[in-house]
C-alpha atoms as a PDB file:
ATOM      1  CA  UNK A   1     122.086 -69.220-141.765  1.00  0.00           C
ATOM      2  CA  UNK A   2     125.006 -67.195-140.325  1.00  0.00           C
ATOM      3  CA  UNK A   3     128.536 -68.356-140.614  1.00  0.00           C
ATOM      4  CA  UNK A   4     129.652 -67.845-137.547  1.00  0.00           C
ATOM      5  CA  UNK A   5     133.035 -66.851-138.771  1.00  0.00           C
ATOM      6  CA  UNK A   6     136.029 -68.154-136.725  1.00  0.00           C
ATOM      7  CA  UNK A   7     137.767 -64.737-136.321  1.00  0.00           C
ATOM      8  CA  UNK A   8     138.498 -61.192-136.101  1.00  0.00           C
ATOM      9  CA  UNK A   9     138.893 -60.406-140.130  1.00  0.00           C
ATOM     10  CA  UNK A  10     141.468 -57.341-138.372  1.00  0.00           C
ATOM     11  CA  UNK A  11     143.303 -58.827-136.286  1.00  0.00           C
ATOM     12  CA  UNK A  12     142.346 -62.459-136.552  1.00  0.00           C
ATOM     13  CA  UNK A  13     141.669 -62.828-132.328  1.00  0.00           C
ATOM     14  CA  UNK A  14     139.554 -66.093-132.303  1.00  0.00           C
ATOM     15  CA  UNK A  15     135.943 -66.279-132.063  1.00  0.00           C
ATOM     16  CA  UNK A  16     134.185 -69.387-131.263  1.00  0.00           C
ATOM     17  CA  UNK A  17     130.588 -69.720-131.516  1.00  0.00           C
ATOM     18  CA  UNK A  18     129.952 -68.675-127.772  1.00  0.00           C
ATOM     19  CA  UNK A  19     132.121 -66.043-127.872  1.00  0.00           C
ATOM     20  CA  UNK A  20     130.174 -62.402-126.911  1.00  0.00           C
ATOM     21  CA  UNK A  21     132.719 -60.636-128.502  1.00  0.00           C
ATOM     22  CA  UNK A  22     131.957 -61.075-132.056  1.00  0.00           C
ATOM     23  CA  UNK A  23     130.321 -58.364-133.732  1.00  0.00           C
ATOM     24  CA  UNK A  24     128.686 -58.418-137.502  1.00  0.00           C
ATOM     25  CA  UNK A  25     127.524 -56.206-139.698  1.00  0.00           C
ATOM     26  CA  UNK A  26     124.656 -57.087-142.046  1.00  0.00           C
ATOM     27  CA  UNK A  27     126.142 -58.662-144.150  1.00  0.00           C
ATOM     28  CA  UNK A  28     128.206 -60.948-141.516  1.00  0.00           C
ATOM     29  CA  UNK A  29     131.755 -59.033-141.972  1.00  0.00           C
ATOM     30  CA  UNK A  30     133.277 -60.185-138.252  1.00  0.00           C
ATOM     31  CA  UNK A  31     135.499 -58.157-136.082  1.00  0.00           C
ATOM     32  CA  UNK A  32     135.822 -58.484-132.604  1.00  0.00           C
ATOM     33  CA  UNK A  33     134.296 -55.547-130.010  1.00  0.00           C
ATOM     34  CA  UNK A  34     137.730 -54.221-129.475  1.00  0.00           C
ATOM     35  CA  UNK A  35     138.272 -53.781-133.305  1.00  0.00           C
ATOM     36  CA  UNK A  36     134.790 -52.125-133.859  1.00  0.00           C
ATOM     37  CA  UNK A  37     134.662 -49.972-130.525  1.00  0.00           C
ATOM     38  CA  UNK A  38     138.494 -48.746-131.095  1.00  0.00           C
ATOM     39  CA  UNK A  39     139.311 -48.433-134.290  1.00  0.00           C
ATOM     40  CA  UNK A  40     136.095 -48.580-136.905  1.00  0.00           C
ATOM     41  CA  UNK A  41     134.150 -46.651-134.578  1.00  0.00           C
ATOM     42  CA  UNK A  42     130.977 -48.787-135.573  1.00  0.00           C
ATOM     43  CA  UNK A  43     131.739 -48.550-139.374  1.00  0.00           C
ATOM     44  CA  UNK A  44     132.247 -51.143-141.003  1.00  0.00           C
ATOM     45  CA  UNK A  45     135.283 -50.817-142.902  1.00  0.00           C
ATOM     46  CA  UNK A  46     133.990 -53.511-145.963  1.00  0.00           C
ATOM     47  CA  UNK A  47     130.451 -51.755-146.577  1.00  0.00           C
ATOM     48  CA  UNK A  48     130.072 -48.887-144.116  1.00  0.00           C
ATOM     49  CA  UNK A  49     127.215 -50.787-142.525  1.00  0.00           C
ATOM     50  CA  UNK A  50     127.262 -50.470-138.471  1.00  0.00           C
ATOM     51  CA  UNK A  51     127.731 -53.430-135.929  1.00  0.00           C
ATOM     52  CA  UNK A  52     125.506 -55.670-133.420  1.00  0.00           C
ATOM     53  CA  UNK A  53     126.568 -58.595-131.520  1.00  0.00           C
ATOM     54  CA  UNK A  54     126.449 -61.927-133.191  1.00  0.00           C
ATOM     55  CA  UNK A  55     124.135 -64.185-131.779  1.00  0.00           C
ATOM     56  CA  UNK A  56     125.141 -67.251-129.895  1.00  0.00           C
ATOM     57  CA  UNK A  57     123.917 -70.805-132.007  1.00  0.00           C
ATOM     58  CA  UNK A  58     122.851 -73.649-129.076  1.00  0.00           C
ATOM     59  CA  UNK A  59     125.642 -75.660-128.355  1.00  0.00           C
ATOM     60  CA  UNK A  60     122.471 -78.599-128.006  1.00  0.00           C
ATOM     61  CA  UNK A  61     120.046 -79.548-129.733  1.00  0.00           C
ATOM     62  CA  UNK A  62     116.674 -78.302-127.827  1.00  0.00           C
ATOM     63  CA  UNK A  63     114.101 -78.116-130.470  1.00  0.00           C
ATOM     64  CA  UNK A  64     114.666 -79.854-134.147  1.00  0.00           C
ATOM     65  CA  UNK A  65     117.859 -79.175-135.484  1.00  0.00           C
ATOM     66  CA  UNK A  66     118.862 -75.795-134.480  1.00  0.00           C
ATOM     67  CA  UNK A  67     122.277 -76.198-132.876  1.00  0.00           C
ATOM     68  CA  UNK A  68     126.012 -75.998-133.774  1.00  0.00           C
ATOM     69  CA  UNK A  69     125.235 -80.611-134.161  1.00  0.00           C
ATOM     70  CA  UNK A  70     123.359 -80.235-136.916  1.00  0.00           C
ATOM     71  CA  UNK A  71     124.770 -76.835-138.143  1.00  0.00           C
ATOM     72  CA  UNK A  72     128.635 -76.264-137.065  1.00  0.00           C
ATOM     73  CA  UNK A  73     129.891 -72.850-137.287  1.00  0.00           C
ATOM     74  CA  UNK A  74     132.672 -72.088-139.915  1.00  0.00           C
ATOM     75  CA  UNK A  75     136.153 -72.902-139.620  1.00  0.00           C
ATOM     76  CA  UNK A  76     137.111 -70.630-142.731  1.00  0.00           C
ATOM     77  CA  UNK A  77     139.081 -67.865-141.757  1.00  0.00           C
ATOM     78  CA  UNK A  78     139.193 -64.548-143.287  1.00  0.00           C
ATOM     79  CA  UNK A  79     141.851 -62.349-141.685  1.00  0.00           C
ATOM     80  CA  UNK A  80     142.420 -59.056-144.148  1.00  0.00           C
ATOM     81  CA  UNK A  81     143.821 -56.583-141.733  1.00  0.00           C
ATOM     82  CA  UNK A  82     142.220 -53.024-142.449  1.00  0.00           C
ATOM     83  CA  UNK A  83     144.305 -50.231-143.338  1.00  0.00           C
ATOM     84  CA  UNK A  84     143.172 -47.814-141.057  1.00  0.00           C
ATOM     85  CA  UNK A  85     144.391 -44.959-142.201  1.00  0.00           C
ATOM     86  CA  UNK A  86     142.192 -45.554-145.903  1.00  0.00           C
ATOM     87  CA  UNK A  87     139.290 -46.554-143.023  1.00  0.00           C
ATOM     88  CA  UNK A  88     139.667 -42.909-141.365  1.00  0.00           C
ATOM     89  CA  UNK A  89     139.723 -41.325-144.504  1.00  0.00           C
ATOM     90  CA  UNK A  90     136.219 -43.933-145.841  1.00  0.00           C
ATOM     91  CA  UNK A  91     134.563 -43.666-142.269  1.00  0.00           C
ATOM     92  CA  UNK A  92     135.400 -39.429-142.156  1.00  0.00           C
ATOM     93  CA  UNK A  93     132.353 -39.298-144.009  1.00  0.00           C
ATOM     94  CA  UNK A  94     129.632 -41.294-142.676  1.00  0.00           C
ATOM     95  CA  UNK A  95     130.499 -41.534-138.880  1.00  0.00           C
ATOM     96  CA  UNK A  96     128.875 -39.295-137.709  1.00  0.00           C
ATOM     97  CA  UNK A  97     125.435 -41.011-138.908  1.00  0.00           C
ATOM     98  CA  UNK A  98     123.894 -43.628-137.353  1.00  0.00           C
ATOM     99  CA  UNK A  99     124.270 -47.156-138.918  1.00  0.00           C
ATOM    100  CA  UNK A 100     120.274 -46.676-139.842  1.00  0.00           C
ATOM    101  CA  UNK A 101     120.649 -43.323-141.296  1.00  0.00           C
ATOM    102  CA  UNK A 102     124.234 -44.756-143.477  1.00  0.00           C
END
């Protein structure tokens, strides 16, 4: 079950469960599109993985118990601003890949 991490672990922008700005990596490190499209250029800084758009969870309940009701999204923030010139330096390397080829 994803998270659904509150915020932008750069710069700590919020993002709610609809938001269509949050972006994950596989293993659910959040950053907001402006973070990954500006300055990661789709790497992520914590694992080099790249970045799709993190699915919006039901606000209500349609079918069983697949909503934020029955599972609420996480209110646990994790803001550890990147230092992006150790990220240039990480990312030099592997950029130029795609996130399937990393």
């Amino acid at each position: 079950m994803l998270e659904l991490r509150p915020s932008c672990e750069h710069c700590d922008k919020p993002l709610p469960p609809e938001s269509l700005d949050a972006r994950i990596c596989s293993f659910e490190c959040t950053f907001c599109a402006q973070c990954v499209d500006t300055l990661f250029g789709n790497v992520c800084p914590n694992c080099g993985g790249g970045f799709v758009s993190r699915p919006i969870r039901p606000k209500k309940t349609w079918k069983g118990k697949d909503s934020l009701e029955f599972y609420p999204a996480s209110t646990t923030r994790k803001h550890r601003p990147v230092d992006l010139q150790a990220h240039a330096s990480f990312a030099e390397k592997i950029r130029l890949l795609r996130p399937e080829e990393r």
